[in-house]
C-alpha atoms as a PDB file:
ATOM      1  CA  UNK A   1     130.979 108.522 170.778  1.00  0.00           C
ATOM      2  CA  UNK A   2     130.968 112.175 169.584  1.00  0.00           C
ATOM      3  CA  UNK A   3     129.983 113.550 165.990  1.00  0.00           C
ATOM      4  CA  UNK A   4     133.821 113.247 165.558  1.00  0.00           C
ATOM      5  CA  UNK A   5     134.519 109.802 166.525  1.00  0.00           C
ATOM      6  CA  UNK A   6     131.511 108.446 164.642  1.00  0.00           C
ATOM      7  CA  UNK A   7     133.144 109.626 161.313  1.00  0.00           C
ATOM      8  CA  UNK A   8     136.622 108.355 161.981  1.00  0.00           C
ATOM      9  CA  UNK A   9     134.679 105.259 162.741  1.00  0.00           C
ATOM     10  CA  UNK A  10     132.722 105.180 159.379  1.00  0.00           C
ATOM     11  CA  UNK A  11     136.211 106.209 157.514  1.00  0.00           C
ATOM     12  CA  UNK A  12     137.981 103.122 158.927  1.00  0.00           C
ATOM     13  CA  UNK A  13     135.072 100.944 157.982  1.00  0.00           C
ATOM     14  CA  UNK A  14     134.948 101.838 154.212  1.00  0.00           C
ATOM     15  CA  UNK A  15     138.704 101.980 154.444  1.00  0.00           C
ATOM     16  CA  UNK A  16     138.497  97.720 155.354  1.00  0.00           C
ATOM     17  CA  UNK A  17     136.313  97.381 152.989  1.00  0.00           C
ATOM     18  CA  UNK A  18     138.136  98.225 150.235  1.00  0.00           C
ATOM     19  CA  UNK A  19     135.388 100.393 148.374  1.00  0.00           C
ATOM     20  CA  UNK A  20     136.307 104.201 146.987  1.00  0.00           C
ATOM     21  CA  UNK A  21     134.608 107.336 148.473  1.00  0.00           C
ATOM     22  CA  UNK A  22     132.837 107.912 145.686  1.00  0.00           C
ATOM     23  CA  UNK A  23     131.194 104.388 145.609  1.00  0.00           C
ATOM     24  CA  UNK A  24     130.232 104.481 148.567  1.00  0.00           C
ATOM     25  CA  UNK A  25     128.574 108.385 148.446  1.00  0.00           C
ATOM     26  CA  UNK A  26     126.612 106.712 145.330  1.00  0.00           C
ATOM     27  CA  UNK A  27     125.096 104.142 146.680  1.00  0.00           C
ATOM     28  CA  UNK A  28     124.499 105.717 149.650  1.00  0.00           C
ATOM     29  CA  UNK A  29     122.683 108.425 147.851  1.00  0.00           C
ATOM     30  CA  UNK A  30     124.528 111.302 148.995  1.00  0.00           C
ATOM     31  CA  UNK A  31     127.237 114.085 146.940  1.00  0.00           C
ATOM     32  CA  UNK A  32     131.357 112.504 148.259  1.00  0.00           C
ATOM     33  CA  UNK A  33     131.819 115.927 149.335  1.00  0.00           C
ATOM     34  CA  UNK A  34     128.915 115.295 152.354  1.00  0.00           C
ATOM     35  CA  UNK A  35     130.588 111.828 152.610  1.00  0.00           C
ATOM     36  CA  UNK A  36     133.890 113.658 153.426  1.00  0.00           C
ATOM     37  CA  UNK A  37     132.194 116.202 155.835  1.00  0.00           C
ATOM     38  CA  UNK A  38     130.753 113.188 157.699  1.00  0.00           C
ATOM     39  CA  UNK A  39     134.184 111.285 157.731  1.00  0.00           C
ATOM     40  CA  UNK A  40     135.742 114.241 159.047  1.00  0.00           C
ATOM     41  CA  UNK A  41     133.624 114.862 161.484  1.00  0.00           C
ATOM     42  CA  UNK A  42     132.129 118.517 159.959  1.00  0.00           C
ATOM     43  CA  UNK A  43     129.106 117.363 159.389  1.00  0.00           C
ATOM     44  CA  UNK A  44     126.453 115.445 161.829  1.00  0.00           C
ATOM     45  CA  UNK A  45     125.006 112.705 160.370  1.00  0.00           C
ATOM     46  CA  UNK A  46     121.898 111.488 160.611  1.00  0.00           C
ATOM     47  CA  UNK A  47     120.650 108.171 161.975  1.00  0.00           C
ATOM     48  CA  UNK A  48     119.520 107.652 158.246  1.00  0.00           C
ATOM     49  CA  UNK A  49     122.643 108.988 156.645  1.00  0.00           C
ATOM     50  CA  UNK A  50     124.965 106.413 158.740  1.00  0.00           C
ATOM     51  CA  UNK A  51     121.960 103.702 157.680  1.00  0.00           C
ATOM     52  CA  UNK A  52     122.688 104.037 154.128  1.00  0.00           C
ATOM     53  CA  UNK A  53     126.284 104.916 154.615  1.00  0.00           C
ATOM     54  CA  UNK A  54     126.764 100.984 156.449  1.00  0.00           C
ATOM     55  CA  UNK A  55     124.818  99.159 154.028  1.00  0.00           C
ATOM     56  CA  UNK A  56     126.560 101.274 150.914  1.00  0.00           C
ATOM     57  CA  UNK A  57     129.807  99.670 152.687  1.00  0.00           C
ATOM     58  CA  UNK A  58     128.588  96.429 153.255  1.00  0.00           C
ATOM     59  CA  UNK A  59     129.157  95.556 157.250  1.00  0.00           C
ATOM     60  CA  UNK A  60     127.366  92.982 159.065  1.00  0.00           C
ATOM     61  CA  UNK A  61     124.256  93.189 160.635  1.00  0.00           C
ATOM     62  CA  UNK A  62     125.656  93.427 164.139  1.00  0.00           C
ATOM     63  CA  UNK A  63     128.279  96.062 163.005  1.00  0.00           C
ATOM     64  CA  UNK A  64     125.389  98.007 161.946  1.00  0.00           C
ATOM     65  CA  UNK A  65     122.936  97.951 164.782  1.00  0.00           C
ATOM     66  CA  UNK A  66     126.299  99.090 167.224  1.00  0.00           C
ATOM     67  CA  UNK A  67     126.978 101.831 165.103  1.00  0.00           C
ATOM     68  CA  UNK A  68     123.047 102.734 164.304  1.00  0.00           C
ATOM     69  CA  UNK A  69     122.648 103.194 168.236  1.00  0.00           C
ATOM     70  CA  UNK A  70     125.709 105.621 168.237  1.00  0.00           C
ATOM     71  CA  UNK A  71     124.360 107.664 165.405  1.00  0.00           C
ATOM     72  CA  UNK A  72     121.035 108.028 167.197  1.00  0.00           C
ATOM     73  CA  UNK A  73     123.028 109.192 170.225  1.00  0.00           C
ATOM     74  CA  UNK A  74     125.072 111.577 168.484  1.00  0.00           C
ATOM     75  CA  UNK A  75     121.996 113.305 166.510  1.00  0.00           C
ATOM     76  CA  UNK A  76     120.012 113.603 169.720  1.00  0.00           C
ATOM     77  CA  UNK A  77     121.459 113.707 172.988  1.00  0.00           C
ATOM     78  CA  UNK A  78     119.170 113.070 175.629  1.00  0.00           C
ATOM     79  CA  UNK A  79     120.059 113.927 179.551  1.00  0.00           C
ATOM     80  CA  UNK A  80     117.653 112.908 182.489  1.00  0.00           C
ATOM     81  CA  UNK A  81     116.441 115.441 184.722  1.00  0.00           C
ATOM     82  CA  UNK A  82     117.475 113.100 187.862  1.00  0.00           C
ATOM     83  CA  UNK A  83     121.206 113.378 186.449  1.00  0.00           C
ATOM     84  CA  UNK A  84     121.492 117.039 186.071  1.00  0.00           C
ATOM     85  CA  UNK A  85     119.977 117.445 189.137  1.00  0.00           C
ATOM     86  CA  UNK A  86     122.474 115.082 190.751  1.00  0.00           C
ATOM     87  CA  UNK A  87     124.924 117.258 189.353  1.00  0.00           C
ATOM     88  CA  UNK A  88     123.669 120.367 190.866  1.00  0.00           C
ATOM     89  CA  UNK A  89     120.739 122.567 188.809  1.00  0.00           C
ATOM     90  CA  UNK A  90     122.414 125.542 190.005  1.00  0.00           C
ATOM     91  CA  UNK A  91     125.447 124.390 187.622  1.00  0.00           C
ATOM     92  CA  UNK A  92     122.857 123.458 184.640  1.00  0.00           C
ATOM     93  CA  UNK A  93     121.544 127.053 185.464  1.00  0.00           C
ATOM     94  CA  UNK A  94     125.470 128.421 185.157  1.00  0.00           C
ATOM     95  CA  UNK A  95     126.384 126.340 182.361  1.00  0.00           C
ATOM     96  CA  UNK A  96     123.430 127.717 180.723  1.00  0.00           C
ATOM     97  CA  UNK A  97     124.727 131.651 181.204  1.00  0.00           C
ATOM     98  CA  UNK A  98     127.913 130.704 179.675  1.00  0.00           C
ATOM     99  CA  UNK A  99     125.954 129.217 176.665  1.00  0.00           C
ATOM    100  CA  UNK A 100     124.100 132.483 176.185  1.00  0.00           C
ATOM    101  CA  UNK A 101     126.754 134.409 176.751  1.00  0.00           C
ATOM    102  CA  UNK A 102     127.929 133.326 173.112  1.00  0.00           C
ATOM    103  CA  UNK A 103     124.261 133.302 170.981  1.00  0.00           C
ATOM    104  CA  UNK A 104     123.027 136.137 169.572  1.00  0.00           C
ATOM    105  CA  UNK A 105     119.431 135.592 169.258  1.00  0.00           C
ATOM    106  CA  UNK A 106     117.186 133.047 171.359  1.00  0.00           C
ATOM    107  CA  UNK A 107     113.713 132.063 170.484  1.00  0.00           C
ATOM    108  CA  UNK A 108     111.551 129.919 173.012  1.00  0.00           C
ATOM    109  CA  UNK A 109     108.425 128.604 173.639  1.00  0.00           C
ATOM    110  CA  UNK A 110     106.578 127.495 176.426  1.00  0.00           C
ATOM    111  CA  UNK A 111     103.083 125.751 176.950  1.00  0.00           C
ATOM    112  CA  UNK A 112     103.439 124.814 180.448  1.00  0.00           C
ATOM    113  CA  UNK A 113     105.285 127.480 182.705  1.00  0.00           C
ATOM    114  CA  UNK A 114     106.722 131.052 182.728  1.00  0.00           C
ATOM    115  CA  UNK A 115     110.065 131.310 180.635  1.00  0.00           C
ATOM    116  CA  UNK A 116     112.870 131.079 183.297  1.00  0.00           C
ATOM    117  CA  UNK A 117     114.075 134.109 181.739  1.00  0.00           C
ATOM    118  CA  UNK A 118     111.628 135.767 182.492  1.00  0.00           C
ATOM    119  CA  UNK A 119     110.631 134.226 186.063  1.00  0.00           C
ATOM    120  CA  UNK A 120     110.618 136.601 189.276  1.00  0.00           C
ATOM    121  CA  UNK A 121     112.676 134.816 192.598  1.00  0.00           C
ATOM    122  CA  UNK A 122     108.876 134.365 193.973  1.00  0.00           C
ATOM    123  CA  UNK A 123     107.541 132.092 190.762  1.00  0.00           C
ATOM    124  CA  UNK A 124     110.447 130.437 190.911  1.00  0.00           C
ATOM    125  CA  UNK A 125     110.844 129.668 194.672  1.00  0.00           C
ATOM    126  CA  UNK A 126     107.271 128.619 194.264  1.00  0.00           C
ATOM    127  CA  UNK A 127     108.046 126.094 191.193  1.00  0.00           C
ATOM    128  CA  UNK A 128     111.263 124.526 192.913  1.00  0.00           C
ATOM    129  CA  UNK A 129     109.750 124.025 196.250  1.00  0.00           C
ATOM    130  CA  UNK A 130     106.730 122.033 194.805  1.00  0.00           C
ATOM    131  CA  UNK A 131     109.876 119.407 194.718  1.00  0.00           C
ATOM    132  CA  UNK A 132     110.001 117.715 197.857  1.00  0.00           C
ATOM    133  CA  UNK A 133     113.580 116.000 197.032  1.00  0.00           C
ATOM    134  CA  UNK A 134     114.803 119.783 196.828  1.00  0.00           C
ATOM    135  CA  UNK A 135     116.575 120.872 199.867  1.00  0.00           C
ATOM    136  CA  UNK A 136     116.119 124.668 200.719  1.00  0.00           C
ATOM    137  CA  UNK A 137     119.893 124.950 200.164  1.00  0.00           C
ATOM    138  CA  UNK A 138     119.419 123.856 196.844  1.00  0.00           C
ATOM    139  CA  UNK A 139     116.684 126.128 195.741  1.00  0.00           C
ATOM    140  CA  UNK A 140     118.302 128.610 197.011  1.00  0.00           C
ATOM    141  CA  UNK A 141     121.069 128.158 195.003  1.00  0.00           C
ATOM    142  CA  UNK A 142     119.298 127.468 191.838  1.00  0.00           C
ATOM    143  CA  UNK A 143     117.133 130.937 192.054  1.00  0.00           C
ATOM    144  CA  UNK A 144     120.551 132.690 192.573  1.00  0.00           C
ATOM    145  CA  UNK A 145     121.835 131.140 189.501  1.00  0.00           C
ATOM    146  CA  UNK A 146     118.797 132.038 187.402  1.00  0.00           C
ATOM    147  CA  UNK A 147     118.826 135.087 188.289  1.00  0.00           C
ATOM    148  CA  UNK A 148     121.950 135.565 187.073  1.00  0.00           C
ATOM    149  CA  UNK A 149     121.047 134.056 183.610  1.00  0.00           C
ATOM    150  CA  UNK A 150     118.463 136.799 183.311  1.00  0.00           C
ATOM    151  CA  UNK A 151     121.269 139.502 182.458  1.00  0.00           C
ATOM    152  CA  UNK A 152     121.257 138.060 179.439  1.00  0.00           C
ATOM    153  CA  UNK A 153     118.361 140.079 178.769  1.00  0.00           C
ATOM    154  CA  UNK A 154     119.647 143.873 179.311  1.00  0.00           C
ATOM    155  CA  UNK A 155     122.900 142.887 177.138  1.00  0.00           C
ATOM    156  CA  UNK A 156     123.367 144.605 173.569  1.00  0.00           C
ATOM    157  CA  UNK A 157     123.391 142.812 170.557  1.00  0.00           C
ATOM    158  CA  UNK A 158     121.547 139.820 171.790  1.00  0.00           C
ATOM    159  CA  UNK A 159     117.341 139.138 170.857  1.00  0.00           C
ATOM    160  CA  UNK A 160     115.350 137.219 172.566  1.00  0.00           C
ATOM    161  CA  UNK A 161     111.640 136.139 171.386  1.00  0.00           C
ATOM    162  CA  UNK A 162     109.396 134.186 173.806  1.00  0.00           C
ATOM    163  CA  UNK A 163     105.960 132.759 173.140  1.00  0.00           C
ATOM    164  CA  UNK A 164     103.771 132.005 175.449  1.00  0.00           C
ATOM    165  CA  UNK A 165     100.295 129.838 176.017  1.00  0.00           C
ATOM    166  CA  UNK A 166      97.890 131.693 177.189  1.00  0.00           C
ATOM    167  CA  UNK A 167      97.184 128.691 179.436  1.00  0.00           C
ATOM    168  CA  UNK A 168     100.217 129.036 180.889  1.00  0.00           C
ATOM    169  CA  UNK A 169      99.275 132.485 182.304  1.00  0.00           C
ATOM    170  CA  UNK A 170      96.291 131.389 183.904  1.00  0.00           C
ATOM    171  CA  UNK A 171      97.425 127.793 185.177  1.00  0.00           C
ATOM    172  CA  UNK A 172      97.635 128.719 188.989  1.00  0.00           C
ATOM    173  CA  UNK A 173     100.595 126.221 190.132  1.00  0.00           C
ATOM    174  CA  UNK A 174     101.883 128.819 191.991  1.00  0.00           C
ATOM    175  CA  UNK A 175      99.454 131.106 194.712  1.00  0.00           C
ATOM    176  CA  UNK A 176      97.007 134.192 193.222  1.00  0.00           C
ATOM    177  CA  UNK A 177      99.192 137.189 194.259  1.00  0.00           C
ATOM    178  CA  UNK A 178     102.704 135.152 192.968  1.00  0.00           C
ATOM    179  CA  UNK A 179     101.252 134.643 189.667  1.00  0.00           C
ATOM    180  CA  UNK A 180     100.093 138.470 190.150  1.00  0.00           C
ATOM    181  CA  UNK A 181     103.891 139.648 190.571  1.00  0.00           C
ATOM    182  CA  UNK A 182     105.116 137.204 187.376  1.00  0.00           C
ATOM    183  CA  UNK A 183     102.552 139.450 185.125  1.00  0.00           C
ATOM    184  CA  UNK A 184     103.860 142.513 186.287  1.00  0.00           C
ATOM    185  CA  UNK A 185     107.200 141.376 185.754  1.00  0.00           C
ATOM    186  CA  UNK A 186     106.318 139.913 181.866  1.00  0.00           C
ATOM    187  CA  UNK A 187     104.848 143.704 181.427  1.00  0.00           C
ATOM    188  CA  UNK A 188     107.634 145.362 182.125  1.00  0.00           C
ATOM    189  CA  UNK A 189     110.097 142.612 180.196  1.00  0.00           C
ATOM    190  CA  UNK A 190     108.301 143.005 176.678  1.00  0.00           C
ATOM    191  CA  UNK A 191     109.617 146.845 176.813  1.00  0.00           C
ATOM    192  CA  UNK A 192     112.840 146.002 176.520  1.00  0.00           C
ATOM    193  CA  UNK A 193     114.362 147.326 173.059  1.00  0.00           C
ATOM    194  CA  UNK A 194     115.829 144.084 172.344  1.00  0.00           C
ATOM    195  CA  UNK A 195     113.376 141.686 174.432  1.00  0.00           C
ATOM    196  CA  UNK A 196     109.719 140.164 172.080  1.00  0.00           C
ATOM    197  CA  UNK A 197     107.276 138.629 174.573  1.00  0.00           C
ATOM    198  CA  UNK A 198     103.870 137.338 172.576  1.00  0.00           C
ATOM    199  CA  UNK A 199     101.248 135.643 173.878  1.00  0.00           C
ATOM    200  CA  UNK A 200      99.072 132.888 171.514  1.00  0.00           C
ATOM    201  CA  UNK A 201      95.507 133.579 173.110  1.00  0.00           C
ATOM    202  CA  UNK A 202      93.022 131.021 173.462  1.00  0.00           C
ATOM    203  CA  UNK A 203      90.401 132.948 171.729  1.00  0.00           C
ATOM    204  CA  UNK A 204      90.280 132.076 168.090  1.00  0.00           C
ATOM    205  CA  UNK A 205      91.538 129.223 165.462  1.00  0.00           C
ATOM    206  CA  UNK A 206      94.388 126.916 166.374  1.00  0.00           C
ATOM    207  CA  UNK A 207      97.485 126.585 163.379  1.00  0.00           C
ATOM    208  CA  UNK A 208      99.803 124.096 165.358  1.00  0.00           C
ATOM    209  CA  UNK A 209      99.794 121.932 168.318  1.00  0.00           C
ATOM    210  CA  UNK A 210     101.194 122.979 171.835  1.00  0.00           C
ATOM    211  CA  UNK A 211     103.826 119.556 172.105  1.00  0.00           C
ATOM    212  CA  UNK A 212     105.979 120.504 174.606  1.00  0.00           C
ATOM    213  CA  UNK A 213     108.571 123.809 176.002  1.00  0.00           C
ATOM    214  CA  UNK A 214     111.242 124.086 173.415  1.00  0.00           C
ATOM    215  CA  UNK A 215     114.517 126.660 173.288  1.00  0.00           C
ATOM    216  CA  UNK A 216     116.179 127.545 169.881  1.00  0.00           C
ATOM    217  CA  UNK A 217     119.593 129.349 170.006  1.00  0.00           C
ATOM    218  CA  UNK A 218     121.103 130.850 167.207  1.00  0.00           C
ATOM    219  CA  UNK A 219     119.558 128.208 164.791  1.00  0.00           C
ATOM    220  CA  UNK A 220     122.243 125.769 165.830  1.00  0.00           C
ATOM    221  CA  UNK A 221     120.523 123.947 169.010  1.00  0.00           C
ATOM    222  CA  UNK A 222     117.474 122.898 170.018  1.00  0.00           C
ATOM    223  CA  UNK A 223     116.709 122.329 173.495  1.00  0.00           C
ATOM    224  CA  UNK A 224     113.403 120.302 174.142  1.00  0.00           C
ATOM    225  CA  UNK A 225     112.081 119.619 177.839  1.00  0.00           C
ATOM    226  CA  UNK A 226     110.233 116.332 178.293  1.00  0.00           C
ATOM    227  CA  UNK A 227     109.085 114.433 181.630  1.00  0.00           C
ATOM    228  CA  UNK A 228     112.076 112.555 181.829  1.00  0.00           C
ATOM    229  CA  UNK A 229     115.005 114.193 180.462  1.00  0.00           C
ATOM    230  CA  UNK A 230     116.194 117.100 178.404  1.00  0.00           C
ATOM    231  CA  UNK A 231     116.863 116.667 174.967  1.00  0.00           C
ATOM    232  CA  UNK A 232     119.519 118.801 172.440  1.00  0.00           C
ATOM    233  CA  UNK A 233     119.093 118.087 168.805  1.00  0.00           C
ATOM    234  CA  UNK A 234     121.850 119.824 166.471  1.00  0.00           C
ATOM    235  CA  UNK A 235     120.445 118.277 163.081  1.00  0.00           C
ATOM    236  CA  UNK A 236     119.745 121.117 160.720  1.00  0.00           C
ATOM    237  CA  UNK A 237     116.602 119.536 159.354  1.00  0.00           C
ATOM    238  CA  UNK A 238     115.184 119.335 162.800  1.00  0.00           C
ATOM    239  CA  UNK A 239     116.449 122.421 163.828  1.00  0.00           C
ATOM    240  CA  UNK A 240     114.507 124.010 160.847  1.00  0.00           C
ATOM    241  CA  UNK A 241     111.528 122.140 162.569  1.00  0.00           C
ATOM    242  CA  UNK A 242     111.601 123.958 165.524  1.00  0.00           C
ATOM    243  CA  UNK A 243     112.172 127.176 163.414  1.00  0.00           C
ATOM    244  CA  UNK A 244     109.217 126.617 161.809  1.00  0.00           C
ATOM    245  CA  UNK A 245     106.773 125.804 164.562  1.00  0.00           C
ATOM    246  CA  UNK A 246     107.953 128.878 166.377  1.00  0.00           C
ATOM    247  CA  UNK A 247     107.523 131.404 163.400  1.00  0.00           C
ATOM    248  CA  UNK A 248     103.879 129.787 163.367  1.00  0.00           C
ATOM    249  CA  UNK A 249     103.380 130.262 166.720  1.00  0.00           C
ATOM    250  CA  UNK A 250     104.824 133.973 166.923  1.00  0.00           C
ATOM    251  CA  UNK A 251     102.822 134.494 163.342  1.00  0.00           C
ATOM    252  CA  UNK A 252      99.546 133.889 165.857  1.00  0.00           C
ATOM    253  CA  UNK A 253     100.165 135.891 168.848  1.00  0.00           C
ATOM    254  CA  UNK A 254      99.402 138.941 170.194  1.00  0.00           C
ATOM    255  CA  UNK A 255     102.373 141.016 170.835  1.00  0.00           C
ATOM    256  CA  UNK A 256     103.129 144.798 172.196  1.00  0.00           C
ATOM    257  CA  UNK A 257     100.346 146.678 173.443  1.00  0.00           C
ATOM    258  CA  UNK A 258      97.808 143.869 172.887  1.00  0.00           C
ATOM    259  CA  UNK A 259      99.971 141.812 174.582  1.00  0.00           C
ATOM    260  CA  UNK A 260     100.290 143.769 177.352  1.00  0.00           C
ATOM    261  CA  UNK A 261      96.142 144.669 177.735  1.00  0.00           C
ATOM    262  CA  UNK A 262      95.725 140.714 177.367  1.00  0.00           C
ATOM    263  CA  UNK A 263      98.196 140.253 180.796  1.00  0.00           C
ATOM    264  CA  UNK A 264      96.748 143.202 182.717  1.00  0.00           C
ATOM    265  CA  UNK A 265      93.279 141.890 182.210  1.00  0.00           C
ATOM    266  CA  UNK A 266      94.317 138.287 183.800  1.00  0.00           C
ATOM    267  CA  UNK A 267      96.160 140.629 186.284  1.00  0.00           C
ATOM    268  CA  UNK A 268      92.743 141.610 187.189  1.00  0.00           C
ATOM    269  CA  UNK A 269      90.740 139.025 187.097  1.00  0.00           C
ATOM    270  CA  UNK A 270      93.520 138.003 190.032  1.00  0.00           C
ATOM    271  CA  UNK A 271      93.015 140.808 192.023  1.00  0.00           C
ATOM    272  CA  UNK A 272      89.630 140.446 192.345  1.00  0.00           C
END
């Protein structure tokens, strides 16, 4: 059940029930003109608005739980790993051009691994072939694919901010000299006109917690990378949540030339 389908649903429920829009927006504690925007399917509700939208109508408790796990699905839709990559990551990774193709500005973060933005074919060879289920076909296809997501970065009127752990940087899951060529290549990245790499060093006071790898695009999505599964959350209050913790985050990094001084010194320390 989409966003859609789940308000057509709730219409034809208070519709049964006999009770007025407006009754229904006032006990449910919301304005009728975000009841209508729900009903028609403009609006996303969330798993609390539909809560207090069902018990403003009156349904029974079994009419609520089915349509309580629907709204849950529709605010966050969660996909496992093991199905996209059923499906092909190469066609996650195209699927993904097309969607940035269409945003104007991105803003990530990542504690664990290099932005696959930003990635050269080595790190990522080096990431995909750690999985043993991958055949060499397959990663083959995949770095071809991200590869050609990274245009993204060289096209006008697009911005895109990454943050970075300084962890990340210095987290050797793939060999010395690979890890060597993926600084070199996050160097010459943050000089792009339209292109902010920072770095939050480990050096000094903490402001938020490192959760998990997180991708904002054009304030409308929020794509969050657990274990198991990739999540999207559209909400606009959790949205703003991710805003948030990523202004913090960039508010406490080192960016430009310190940036850059922070990554040739690991460089080094590499080389060595």
């Amino acid at each position: 059940m989409n966003r859609s389908e789940l308000g057509s649903a709730l219409r034809v429920l208070r519709d049964a029930s006999g009770k007025e829009a407006k009754a229904v927006a006032r006990s449910a504690v919301m304005s009728a003109s975000k009841l209508s925007k729900i009903e028609t399917g403009k609006l996303a509700p969330s798993a609390d608005d539909v809560d207090r939208i069902l018990t403003a109508i009156g349904v029974s408790d079994d009419v609520k739980a089915e349509y309580m796990e629907a709204a849950r699905a529709v605010a966050t839709e969660a996909t496992a790993w093991r199905l996209i990559q059923r499906a092909g990551l190469h066609k996650a990774q195209r699927q993904l051009k097309g969607v940035e193709a269409h945003m104007a500005l991105l803003r990530l973060f990542q504690p664990a691994l290099v932005p696959g933005l930003l990635q050269t074919p080595e790190y990522m060879r080096a990431i995909l072939s750690r999985h043993q289920d991958l055949s060499e076909e397959t990663v083959r296809q995949t770095v071809s694919a991200r590869l050609e997501r990274q245009e993204v970065l060289y096209e006008p009127g697009k911005t895109l901010r990454f943050v970075i752990t300084e962890p990340v940087l210095r987290w050797l899951i793939v060999p010395p000299m690979v890890m060597v060529g993926q600084l070199d290549r996050l160097i010459s990245v943050s000089r792009l006109p339209n292109v902010d790499v920072r770095v939050v060093p480990l050096d000094g006071p903490k402001h938020d917690i490192a959760n998990h790898a997180f991708v904002i695009r054009d304030d409308r999505a929020v794509t969050i990378e657990t274990v198991h599964a990739e999540v999207i959350v559209t909400d606009p209050r959790d949205v703003a949540l991710y805003v948030a913790k990523f202004e913090r985050f960039a508010d406490h990094s080192v960016e430009g030339d310190d940036m850059r001084a922070l990554l040739e010194r690991l460089r080094n320390c590499l080389l060595q």
